[in-house]
N, C-alpha and C. Protein backbone atom coordinates (compact mmCIF):
# COMPACT_ATOMS: atom_id res chain seq x y z
N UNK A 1 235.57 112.10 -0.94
CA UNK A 1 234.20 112.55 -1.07
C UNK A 1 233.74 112.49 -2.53
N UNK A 2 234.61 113.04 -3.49
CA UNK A 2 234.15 112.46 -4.85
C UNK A 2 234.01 111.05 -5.52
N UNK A 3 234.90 110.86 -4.94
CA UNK A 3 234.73 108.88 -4.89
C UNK A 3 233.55 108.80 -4.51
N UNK A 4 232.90 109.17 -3.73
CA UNK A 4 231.84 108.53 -3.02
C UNK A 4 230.47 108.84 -4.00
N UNK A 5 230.53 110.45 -4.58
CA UNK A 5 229.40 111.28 -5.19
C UNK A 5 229.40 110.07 -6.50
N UNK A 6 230.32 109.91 -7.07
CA UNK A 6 230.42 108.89 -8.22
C UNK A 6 230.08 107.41 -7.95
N UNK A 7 230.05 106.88 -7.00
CA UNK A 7 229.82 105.79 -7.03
C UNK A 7 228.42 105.60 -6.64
N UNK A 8 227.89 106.78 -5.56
CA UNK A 8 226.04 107.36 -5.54
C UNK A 8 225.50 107.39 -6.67
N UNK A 9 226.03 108.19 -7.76
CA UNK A 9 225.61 108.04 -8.99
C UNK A 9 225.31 106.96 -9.62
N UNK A 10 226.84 105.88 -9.77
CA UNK A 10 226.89 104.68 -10.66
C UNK A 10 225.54 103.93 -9.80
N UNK A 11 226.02 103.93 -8.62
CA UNK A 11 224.51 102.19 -8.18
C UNK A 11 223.10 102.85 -8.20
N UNK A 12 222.76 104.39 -8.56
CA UNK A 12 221.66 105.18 -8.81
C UNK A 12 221.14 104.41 -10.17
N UNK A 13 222.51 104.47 -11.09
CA UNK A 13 221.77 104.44 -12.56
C UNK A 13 221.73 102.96 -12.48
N UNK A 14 222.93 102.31 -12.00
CA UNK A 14 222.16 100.37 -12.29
C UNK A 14 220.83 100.33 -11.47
N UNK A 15 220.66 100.92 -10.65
CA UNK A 15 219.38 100.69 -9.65
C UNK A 15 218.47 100.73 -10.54
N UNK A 16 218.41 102.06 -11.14
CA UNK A 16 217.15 102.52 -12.21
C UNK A 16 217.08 101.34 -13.36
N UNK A 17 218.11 101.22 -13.63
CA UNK A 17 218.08 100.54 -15.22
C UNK A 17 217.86 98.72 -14.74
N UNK A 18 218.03 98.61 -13.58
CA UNK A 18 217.82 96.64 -13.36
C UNK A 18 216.14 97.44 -12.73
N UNK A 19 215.36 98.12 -12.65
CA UNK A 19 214.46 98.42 -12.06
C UNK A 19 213.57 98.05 -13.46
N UNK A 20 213.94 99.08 -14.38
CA UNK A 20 213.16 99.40 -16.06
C UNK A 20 212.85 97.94 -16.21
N UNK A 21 214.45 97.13 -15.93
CA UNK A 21 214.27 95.60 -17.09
C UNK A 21 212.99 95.04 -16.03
N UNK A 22 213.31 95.12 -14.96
CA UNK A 22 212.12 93.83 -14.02
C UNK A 22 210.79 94.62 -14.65
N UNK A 23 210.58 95.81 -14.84
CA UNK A 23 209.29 95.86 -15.11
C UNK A 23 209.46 96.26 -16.73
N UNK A 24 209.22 96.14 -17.66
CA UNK A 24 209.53 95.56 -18.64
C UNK A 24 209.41 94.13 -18.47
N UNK A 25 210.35 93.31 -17.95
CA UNK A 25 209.91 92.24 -18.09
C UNK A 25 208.31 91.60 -17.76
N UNK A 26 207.82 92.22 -16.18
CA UNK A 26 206.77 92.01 -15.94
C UNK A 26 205.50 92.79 -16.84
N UNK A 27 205.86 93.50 -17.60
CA UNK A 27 204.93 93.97 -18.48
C UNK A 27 204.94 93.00 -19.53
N UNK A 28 206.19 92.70 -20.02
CA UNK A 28 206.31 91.67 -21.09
C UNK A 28 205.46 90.43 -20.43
N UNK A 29 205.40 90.19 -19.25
CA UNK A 29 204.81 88.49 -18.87
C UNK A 29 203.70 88.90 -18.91
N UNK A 30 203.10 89.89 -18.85
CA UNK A 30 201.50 90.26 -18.34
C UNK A 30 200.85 90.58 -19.64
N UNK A 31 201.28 90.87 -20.75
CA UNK A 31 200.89 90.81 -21.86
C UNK A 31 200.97 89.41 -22.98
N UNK A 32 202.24 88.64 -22.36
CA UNK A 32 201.78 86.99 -23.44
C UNK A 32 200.76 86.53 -23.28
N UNK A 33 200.16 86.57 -24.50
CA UNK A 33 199.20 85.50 -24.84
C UNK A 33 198.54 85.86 -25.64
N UNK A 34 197.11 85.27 -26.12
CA UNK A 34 195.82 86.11 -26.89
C UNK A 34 195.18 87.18 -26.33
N UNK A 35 194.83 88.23 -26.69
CA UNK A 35 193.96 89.47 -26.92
C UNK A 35 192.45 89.61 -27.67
N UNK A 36 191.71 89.70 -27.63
CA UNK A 36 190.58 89.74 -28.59
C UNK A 36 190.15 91.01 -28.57
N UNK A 37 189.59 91.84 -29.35
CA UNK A 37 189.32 93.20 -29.56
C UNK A 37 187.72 93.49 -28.57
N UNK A 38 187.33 93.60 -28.15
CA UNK A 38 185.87 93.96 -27.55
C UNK A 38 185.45 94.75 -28.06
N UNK A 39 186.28 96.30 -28.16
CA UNK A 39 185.23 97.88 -28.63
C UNK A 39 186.02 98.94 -28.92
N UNK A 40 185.89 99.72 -29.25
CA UNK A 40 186.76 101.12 -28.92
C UNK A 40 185.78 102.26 -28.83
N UNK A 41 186.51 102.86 -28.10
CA UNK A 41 185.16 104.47 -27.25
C UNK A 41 186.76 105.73 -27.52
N UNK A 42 186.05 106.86 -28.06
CA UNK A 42 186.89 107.91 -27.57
C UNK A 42 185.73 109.11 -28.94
N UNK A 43 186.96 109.70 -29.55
CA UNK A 43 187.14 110.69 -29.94
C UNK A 43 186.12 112.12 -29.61
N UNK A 44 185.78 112.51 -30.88
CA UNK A 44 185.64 114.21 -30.41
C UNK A 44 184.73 114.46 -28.66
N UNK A 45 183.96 113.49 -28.56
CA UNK A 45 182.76 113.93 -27.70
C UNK A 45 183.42 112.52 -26.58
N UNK A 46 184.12 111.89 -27.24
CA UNK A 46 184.59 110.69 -26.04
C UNK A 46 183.73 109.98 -25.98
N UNK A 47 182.54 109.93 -26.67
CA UNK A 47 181.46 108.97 -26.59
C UNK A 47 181.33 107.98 -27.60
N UNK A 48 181.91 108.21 -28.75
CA UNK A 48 182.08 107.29 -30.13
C UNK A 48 182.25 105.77 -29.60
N UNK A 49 181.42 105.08 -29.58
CA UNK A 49 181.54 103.70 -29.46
C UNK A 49 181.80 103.06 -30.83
N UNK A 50 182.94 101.96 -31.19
CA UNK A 50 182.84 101.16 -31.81
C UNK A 50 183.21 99.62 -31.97
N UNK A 51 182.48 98.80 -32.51
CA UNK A 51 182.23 97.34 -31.70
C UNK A 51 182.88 96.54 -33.43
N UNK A 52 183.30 95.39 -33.20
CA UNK A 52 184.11 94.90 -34.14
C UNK A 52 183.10 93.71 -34.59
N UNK A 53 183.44 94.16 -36.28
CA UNK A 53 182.38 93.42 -37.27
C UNK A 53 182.70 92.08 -37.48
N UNK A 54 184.04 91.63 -37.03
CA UNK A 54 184.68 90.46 -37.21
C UNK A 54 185.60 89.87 -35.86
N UNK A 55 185.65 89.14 -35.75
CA UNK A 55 187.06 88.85 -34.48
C UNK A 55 188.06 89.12 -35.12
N UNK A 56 188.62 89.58 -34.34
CA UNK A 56 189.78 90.49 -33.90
C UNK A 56 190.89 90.05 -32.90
N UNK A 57 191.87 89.36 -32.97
CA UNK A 57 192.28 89.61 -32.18
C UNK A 57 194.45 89.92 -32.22
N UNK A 58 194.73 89.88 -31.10
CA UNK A 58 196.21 90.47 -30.93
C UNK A 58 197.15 89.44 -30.47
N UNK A 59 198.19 88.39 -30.95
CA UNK A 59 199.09 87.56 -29.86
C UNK A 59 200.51 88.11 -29.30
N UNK A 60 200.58 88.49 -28.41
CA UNK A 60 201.76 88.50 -27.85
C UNK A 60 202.56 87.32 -27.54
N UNK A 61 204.13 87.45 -28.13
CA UNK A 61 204.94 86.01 -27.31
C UNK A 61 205.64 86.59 -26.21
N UNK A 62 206.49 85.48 -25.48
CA UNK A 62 208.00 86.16 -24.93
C UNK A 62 209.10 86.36 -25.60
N UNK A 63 208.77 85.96 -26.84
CA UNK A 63 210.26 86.60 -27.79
C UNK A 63 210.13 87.65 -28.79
N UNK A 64 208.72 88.54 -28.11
CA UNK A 64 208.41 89.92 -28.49
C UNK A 64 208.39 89.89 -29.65
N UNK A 65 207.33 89.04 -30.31
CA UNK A 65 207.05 89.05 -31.76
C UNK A 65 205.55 89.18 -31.53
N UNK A 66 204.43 89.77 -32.20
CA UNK A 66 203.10 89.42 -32.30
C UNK A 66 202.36 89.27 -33.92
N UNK A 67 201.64 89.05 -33.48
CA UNK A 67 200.69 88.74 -34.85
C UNK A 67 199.10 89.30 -34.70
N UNK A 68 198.66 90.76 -35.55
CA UNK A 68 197.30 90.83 -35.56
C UNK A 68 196.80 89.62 -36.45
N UNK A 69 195.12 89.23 -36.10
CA UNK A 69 194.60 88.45 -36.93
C UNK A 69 193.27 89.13 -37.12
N UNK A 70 192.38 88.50 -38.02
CA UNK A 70 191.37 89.10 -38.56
C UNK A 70 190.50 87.56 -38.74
N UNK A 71 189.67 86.95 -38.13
CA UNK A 71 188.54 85.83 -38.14
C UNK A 71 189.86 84.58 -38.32
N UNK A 72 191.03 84.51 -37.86
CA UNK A 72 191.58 83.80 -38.12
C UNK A 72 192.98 83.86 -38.60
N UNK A 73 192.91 84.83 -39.35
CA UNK A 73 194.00 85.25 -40.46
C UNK A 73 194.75 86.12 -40.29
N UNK A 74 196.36 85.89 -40.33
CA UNK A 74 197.02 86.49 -39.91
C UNK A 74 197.06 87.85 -41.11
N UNK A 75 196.78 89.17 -40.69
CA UNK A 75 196.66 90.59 -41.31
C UNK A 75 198.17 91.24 -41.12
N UNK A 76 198.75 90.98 -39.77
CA UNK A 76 200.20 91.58 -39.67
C UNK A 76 200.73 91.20 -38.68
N UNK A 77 202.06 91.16 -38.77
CA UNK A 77 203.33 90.52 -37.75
C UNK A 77 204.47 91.38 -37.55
N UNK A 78 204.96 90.97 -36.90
CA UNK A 78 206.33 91.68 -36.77
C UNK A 78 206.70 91.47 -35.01
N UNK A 79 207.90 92.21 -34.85
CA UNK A 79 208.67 92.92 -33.19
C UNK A 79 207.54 93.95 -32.45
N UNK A 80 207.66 93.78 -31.09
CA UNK A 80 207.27 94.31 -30.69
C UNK A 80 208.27 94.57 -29.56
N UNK A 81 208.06 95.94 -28.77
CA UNK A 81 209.21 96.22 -27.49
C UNK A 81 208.25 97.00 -26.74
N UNK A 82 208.62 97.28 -25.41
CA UNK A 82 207.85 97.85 -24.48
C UNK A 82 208.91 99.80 -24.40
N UNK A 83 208.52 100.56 -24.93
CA UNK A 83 208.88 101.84 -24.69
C UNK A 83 208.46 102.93 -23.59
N UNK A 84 208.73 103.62 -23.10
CA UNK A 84 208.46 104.84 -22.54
C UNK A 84 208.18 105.80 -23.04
N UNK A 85 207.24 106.94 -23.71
CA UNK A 85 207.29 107.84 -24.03
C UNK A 85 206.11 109.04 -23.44
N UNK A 86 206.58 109.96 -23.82
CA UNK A 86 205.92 111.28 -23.39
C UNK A 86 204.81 111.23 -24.14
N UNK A 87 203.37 111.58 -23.01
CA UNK A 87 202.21 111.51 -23.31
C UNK A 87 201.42 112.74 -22.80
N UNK A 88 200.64 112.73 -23.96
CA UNK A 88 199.54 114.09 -23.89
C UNK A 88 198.92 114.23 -22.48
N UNK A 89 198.81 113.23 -21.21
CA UNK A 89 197.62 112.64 -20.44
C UNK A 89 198.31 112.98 -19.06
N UNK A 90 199.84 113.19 -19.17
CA UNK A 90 200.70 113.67 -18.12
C UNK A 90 201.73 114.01 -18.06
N UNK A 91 202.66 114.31 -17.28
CA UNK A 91 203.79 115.23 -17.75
C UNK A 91 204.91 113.47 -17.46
N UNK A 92 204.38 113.34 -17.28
CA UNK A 92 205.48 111.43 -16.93
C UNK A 92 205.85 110.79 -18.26
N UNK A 93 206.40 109.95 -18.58
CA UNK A 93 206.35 109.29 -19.51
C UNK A 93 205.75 107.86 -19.18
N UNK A 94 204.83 107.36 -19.79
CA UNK A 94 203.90 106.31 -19.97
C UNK A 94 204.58 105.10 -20.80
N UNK A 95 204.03 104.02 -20.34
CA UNK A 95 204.21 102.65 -21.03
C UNK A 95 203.53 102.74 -22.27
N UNK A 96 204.75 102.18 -23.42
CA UNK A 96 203.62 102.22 -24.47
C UNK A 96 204.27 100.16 -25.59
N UNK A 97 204.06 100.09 -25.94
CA UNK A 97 204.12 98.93 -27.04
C UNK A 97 204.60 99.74 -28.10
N UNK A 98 206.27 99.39 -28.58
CA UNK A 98 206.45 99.64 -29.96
C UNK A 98 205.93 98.74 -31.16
N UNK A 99 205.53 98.85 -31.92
CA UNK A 99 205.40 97.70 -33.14
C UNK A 99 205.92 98.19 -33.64
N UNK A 100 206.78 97.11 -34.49
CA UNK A 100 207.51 97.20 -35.97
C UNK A 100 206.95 95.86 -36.84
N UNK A 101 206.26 95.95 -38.19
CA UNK A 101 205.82 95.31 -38.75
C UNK A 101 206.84 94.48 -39.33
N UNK A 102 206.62 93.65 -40.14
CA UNK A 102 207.49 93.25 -41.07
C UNK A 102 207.56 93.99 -42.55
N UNK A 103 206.97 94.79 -42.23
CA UNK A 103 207.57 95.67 -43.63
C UNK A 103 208.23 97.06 -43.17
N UNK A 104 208.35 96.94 -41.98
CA UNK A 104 209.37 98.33 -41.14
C UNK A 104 208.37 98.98 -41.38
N UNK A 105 207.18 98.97 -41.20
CA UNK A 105 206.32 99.88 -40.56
C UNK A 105 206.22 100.05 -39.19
N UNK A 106 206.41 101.48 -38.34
CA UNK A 106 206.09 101.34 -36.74
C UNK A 106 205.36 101.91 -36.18
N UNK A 107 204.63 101.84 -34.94
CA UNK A 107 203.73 102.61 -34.36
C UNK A 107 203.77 102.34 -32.70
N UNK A 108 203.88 103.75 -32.30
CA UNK A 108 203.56 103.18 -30.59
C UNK A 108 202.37 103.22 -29.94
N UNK A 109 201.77 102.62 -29.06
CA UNK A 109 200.64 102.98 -28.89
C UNK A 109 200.34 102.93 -26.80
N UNK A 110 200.29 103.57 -26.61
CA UNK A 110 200.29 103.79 -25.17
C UNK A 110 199.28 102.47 -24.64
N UNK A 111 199.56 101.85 -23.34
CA UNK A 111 198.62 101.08 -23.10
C UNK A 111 198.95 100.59 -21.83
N UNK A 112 197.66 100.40 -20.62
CA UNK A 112 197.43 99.50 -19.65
C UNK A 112 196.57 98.16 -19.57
N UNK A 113 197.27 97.49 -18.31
CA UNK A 113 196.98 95.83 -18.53
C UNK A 113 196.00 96.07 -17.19
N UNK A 114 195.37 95.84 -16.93
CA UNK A 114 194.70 95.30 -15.38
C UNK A 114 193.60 94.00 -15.52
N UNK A 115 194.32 93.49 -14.92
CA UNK A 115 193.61 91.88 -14.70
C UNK A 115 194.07 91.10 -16.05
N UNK A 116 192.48 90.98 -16.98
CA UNK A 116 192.39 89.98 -17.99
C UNK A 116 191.92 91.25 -18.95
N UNK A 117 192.40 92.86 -19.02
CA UNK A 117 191.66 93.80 -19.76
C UNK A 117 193.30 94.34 -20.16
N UNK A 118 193.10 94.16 -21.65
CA UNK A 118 193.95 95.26 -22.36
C UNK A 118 193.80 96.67 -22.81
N UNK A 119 194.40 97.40 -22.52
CA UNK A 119 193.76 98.84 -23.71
C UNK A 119 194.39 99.79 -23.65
N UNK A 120 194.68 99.55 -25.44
CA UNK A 120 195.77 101.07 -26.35
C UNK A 120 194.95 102.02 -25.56
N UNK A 121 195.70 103.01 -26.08
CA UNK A 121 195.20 104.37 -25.87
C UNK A 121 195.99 105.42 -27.09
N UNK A 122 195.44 105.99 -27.95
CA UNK A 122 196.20 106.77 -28.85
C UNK A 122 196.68 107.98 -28.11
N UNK A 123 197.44 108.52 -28.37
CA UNK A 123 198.62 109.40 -27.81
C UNK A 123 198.47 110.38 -28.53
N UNK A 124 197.04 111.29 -28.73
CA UNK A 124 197.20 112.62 -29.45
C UNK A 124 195.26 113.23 -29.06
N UNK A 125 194.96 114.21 -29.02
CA UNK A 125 193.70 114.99 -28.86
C UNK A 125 192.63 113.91 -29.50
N UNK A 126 191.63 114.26 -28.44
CA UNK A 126 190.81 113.05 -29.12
C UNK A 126 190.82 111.47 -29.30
N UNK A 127 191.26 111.20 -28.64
CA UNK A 127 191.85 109.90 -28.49
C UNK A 127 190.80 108.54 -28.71
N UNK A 128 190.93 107.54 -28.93
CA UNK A 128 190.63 106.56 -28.78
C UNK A 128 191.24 105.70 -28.21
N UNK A 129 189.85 104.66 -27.02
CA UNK A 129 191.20 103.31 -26.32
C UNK A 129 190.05 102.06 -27.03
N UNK A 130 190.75 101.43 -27.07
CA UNK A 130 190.81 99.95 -27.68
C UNK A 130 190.96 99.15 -26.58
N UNK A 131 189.66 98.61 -26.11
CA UNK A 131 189.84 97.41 -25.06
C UNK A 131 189.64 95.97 -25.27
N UNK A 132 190.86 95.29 -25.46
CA UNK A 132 190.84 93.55 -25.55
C UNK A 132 190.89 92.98 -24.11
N UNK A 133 190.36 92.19 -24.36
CA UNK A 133 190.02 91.06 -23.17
C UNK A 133 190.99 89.51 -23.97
N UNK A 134 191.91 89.48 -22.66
CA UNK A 134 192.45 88.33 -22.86
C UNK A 134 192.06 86.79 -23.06
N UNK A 135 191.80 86.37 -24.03
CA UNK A 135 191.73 84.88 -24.33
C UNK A 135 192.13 83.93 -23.06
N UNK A 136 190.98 82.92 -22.74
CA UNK A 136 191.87 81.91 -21.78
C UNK A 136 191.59 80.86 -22.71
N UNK A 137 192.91 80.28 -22.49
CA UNK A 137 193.17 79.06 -23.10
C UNK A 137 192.51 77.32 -22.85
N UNK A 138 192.28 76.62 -23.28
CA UNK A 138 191.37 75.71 -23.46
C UNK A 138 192.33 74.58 -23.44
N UNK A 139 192.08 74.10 -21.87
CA UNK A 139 192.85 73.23 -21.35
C UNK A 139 192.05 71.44 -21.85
C-alpha cells in the first residue's frame, strides 16, 4: 500500500510538471513574433488612457530572447522565460513573462494572449495593462 501512495505521488508530480512544459511551451508559441504597442489604460481611476508617440514595438523568438524597439531601434534585449507568480487579481498564481535584460536588469510582468491581442498587466494597486496587437507578417 505504500508502494502504491508513492508511486500516486511520483506520476502526480511528472503529470503536473510535463503539463507546466506543454503549456509553457504553448504560451511560448503563442507569443513568437512581433508585438506593436497600441495604448495603455489603468491607474488611479482605471481610466488613464495612454497612446504611443512613436512605434513601439516587442519581438519575441523561440529561443526566448526578445528585443524592445523604439521607431525601429533596438532600446533593449535580453532572456525572456514564462513564470508563475502570485498576483494581486487572485489567490492563483498567474502567467507572467520574466525579462532579464542584458545588463541583468529584471522584471515580471503578468500577461494574457487572446487571438492577435497582447497585454501586460502590472502586478500591484492601480495597475496598468499595455495592449499590443500582433504584427502580421508580409508575405
Amino acid at each position: 500500500m505504500k508502494s502504491l501512495n508513492i508511486l500516486l505521488v511520483v506520476v502526480s508530480l511528472v503529470t503536473t510538471v510535463s503539463c507546466k512544459k506543454d503549456r509553457d511551451a504553448d504560451l511560448t508559441t503563442k507569443l513568437t513574433g512581433s508585438w506593436e504597442w497600441v495604448y495603455s489604460v489603468g491607474g488611479l481611476t482605471g481610466n488613464q488612457k495612454t497612446y504611443p508617440k512613436e512605434t513601439s514595438r516587442v519581438v519575441f523568438t523561440t529561443d526566448k530572447t526578445f528585443r524592445t524597439l523604439a521607431n525601429g531601434q533596438t532600446i533593449r534585449e535580453g532572456k525572456y522565460d514564462i513564470v508563475y507568480i502570485d498576483n494581486i487579481f487572485s489567490t492563483e498564481k498567474a502567467p507572467a513573462i520574466k525579462f532579464v535584460d542584458l545588463a541583468g536588469n529584471s522584471e515580471d510582468n503578468l500577461f494574457t494572449i487572446t487571438v492577435d491581442t497582447l497585454t501586460f498587466i502590472d502586478n500591484h494597486v492601480e495597475p496598468f495593462g499595455h495592449v499590443y496587437v500582433r504584427v502580421k507578417e508580409v508575405k
